[in-house]
C-alpha atoms as a PDB file:
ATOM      1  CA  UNK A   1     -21.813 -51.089 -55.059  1.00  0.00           C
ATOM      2  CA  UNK A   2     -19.007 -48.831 -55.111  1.00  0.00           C
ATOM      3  CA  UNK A   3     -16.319 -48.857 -57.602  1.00  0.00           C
ATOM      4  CA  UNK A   4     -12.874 -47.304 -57.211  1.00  0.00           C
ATOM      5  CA  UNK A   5     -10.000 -46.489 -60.099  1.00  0.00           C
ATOM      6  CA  UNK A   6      -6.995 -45.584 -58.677  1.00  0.00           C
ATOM      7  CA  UNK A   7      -4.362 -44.427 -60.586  1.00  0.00           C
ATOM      8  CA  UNK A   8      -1.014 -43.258 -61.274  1.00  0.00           C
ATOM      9  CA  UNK A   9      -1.617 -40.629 -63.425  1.00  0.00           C
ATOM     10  CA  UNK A  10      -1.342 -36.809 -63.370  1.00  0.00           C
ATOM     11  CA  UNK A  11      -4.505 -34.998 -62.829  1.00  0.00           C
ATOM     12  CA  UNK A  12      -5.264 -32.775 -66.326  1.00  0.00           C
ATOM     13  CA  UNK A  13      -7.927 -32.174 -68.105  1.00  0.00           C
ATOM     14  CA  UNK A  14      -7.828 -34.510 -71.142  1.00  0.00           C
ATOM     15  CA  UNK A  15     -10.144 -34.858 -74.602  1.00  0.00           C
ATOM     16  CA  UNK A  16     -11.512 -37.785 -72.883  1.00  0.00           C
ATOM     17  CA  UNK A  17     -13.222 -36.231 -69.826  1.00  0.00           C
ATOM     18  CA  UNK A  18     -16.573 -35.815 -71.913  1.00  0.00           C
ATOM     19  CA  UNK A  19     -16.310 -40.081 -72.358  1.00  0.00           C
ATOM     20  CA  UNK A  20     -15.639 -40.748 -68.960  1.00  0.00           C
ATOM     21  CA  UNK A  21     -18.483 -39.109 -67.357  1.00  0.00           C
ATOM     22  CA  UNK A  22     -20.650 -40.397 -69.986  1.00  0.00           C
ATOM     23  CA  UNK A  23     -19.585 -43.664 -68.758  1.00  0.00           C
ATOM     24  CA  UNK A  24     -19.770 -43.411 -65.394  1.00  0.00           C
ATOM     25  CA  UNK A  25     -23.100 -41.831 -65.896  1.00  0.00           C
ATOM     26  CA  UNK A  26     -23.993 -44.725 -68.017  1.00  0.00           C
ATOM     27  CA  UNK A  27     -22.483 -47.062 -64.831  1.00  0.00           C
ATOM     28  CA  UNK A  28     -24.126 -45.200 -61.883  1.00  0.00           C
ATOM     29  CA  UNK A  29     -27.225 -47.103 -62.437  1.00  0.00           C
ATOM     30  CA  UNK A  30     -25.210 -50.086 -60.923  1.00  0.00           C
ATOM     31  CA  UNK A  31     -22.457 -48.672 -58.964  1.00  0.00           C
ATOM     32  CA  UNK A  32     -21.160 -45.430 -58.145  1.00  0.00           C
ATOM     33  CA  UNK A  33     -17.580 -44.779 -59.566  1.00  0.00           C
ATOM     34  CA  UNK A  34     -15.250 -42.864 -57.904  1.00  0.00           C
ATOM     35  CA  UNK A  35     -11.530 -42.001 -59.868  1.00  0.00           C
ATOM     36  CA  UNK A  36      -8.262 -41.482 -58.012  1.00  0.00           C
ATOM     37  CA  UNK A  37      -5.260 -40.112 -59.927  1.00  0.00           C
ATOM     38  CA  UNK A  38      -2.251 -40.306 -57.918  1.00  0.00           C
ATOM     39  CA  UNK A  39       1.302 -38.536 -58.856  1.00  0.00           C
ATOM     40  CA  UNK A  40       3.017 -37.552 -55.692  1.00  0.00           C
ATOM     41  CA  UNK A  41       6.458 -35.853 -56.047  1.00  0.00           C
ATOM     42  CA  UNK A  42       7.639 -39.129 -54.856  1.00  0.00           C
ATOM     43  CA  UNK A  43       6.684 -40.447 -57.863  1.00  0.00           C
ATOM     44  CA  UNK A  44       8.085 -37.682 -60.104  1.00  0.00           C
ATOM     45  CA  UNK A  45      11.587 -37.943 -58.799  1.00  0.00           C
ATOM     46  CA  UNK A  46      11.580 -42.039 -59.172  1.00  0.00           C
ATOM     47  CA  UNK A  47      10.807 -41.728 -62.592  1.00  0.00           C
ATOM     48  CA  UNK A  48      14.704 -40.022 -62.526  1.00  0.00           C
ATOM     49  CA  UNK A  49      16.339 -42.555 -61.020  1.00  0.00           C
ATOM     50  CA  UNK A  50      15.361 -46.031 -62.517  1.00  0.00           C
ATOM     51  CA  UNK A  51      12.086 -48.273 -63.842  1.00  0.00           C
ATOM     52  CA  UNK A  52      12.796 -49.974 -59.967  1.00  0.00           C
ATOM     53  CA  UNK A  53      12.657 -46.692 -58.066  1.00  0.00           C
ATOM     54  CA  UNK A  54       9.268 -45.967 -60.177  1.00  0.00           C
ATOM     55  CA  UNK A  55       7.919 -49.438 -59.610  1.00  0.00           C
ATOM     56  CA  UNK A  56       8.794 -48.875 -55.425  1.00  0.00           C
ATOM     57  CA  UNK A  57       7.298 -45.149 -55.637  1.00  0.00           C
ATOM     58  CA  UNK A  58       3.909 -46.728 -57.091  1.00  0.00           C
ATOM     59  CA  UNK A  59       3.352 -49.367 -54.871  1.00  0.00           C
ATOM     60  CA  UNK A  60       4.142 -46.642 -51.699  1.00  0.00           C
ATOM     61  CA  UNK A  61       0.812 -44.171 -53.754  1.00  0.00           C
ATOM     62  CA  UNK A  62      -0.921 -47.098 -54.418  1.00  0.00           C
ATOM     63  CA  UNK A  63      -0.882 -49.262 -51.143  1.00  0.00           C
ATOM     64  CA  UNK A  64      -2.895 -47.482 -48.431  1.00  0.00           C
ATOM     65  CA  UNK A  65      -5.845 -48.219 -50.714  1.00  0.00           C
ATOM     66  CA  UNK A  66      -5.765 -52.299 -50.547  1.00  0.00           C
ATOM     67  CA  UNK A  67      -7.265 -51.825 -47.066  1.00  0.00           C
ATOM     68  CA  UNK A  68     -11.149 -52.988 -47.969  1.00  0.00           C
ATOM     69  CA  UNK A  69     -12.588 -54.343 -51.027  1.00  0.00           C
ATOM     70  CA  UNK A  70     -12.407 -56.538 -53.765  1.00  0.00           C
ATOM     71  CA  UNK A  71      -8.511 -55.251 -55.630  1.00  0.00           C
ATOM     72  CA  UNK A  72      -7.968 -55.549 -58.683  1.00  0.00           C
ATOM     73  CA  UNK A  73      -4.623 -54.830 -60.565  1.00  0.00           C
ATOM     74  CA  UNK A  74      -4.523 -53.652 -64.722  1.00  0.00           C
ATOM     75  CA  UNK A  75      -1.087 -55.616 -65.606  1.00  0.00           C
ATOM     76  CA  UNK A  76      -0.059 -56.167 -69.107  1.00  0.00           C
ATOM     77  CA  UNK A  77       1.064 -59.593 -67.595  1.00  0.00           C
ATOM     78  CA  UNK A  78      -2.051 -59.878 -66.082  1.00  0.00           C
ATOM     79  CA  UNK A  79      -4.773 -62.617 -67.445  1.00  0.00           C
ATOM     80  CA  UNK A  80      -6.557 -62.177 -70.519  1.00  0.00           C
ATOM     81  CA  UNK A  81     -10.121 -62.670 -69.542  1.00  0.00           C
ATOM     82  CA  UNK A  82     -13.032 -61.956 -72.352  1.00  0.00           C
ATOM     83  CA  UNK A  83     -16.033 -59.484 -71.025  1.00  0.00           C
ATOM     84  CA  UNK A  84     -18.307 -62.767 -69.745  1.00  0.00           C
ATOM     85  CA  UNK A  85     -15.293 -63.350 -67.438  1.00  0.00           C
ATOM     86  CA  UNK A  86     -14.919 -59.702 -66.534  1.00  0.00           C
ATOM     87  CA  UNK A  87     -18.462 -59.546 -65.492  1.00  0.00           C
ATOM     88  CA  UNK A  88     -17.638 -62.519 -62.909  1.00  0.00           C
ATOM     89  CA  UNK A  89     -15.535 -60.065 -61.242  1.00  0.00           C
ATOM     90  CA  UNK A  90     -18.242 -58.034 -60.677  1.00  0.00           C
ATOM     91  CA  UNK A  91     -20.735 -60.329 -59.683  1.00  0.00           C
ATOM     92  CA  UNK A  92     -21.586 -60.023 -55.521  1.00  0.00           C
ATOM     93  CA  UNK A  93     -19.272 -57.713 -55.043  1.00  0.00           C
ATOM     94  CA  UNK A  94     -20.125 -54.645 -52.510  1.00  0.00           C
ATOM     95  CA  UNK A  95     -16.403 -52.397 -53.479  1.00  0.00           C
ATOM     96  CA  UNK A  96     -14.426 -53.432 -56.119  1.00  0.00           C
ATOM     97  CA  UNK A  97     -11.331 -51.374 -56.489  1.00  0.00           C
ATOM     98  CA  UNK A  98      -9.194 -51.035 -59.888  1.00  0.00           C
ATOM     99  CA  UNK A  99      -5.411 -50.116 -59.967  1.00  0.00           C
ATOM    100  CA  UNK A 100      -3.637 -48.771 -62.949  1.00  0.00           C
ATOM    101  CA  UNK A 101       0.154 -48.368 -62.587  1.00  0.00           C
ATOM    102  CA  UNK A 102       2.649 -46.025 -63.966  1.00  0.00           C
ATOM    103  CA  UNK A 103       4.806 -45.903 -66.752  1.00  0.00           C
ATOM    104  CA  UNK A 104       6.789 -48.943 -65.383  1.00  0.00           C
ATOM    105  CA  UNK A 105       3.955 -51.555 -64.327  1.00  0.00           C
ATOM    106  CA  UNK A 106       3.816 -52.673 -60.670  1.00  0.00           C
ATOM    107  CA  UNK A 107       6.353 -54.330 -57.978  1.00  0.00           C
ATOM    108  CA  UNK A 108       5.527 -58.580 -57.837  1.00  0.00           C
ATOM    109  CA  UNK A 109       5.031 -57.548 -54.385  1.00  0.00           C
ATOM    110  CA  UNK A 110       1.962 -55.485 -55.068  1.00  0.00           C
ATOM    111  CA  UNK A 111       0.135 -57.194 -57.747  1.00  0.00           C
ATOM    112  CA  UNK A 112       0.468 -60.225 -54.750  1.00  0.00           C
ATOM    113  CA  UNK A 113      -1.560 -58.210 -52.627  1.00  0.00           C
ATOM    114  CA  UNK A 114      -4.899 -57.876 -55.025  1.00  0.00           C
ATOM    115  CA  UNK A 115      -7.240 -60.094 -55.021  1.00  0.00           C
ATOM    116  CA  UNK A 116      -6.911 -60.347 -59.040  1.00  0.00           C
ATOM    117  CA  UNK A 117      -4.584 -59.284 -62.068  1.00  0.00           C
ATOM    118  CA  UNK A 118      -6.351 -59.067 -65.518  1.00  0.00           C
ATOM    119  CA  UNK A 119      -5.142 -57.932 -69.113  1.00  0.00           C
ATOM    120  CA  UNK A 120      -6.988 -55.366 -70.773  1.00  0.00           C
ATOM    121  CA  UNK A 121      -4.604 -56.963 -73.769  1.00  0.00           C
ATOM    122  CA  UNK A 122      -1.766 -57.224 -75.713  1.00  0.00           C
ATOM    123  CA  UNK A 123      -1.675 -53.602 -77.012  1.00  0.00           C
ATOM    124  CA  UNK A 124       0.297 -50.617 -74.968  1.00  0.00           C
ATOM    125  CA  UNK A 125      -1.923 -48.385 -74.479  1.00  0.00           C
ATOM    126  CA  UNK A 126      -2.098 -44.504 -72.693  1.00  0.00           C
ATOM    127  CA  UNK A 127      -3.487 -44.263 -68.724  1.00  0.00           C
ATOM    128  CA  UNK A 128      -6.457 -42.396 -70.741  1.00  0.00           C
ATOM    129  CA  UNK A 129      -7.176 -45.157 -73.535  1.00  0.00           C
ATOM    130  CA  UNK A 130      -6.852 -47.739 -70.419  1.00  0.00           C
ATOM    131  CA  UNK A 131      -9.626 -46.177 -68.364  1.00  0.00           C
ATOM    132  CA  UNK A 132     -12.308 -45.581 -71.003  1.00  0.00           C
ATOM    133  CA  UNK A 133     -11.201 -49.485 -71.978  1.00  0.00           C
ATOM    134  CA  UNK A 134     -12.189 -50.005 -68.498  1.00  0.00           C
ATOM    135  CA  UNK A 135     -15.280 -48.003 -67.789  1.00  0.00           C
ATOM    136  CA  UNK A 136     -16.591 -49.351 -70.963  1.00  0.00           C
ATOM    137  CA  UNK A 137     -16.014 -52.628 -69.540  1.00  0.00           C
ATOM    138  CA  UNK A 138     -17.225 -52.341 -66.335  1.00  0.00           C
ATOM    139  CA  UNK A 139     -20.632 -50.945 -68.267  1.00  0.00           C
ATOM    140  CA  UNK A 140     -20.647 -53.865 -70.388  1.00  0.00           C
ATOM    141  CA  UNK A 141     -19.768 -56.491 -67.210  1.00  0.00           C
ATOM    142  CA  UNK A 142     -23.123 -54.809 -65.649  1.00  0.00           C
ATOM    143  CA  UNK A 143     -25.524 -55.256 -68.673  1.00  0.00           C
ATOM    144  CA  UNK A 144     -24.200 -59.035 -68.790  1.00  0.00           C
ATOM    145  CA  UNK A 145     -24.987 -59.277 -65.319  1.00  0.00           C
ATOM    146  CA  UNK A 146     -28.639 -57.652 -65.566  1.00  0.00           C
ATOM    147  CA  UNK A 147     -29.566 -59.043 -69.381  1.00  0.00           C
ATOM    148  CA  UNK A 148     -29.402 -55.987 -70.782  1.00  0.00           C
ATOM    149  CA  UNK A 149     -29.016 -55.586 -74.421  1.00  0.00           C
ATOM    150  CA  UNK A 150     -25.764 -53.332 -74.512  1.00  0.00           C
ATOM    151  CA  UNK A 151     -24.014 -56.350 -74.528  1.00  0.00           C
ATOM    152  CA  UNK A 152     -25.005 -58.360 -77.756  1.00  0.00           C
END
C-alpha cells in the first residue's frame, strides 16, 4: 500500500523530523509513506490578500493530487472518528492519500472532492503536531488491522 501526506507547509527542518521517520519506519512494514509539503509563491502572496485568496491558492497546490487513490482531507470540521474507525479507512485500500491545509482550512469545493473528511479533534494544533497525530495514527490503524498489540 502506498500512503501519501500532502501538505501545505513550508519545507524546514523541524525538532520533529527524528519522530517522523521513526514513524514511518515503524509504518513501512504496512505501507510505504511518502510526505509532500507544498508552499508555492502562490500560496505566499494569498496569505496577503485574504483567508479566501489562501483557501483558493490551497486548493490550486493541492488539486493535481486527487487524480488516483483513496483522498482523504484533515478538516477541523471534519468527522470525529475514534482510532477503530480510522483503521476502517485503511482497510483494502491500495493508495490512500492525506491532505493537510494551510493556515485557513480548505475551499467546500475541495473537501467535496475527497473521498473522506475526518477530525483529528477539537484542539488547533501546528502542521507538525498534526502529522505526528497522524503517522501515529495511521501506525495504530495498522496494528488494529493486523492484531497487533500496539494498540491495547
Amino acid at each position: 500500500m502506498n500512503i501519501d501526506i500532502i501538505s501545505i507547509a513550508k519545507k524546514e527542518r523541524s525538532i520533529y523530523d527524528p519522530l517522523y521517520k521513526e514513524l514511518t519506519k515503524m509504518i513501512s512494514r504496512f505501507a510505504k509513506v511518502d510526505e509532500n509539503e507544498l508552499f508555492p509563491k502562490d500560496v505566499a502572496k494569498s496569505h496577503t490578500i485574504s483567508p479566501e485568496a489562501s483557501q483558493q491558492a490551497y486548493t490550486r497546490a493541492l488539486e493535481p493530487y486527487l487524480a488516483n487513490g483513496f483522498c482523504i482531507s484533515l478538516h477541523p470540521a471534519g468527522k470525529l472518528i475514534d482510532s477503530f474507525e480510522f483503521s476502517k479507512l485503511l482497510n483494502d485500500k491500495m493508495s490512500i492519500k492525506f491532505f493537510i491545509g494551510g493556515a485557513y482550512g480548505f475551499e467546500d469545493s475541495f473537501l467535496k472532492k475527497t473521498n473522506a473528511v475526518i477530525s483529528l479533534g477539537n484542539l488547533t494544533m501546528s502542521h507538525k503536531i498534526a502529522k505526528v497525530v497522524l503517522l501515529e495514527q495511521i501506525y495504530r490503524g495498522f496494528s488494529i488491522l493486523s492484531n497487533h498489540p500496539y494498540h491495547k
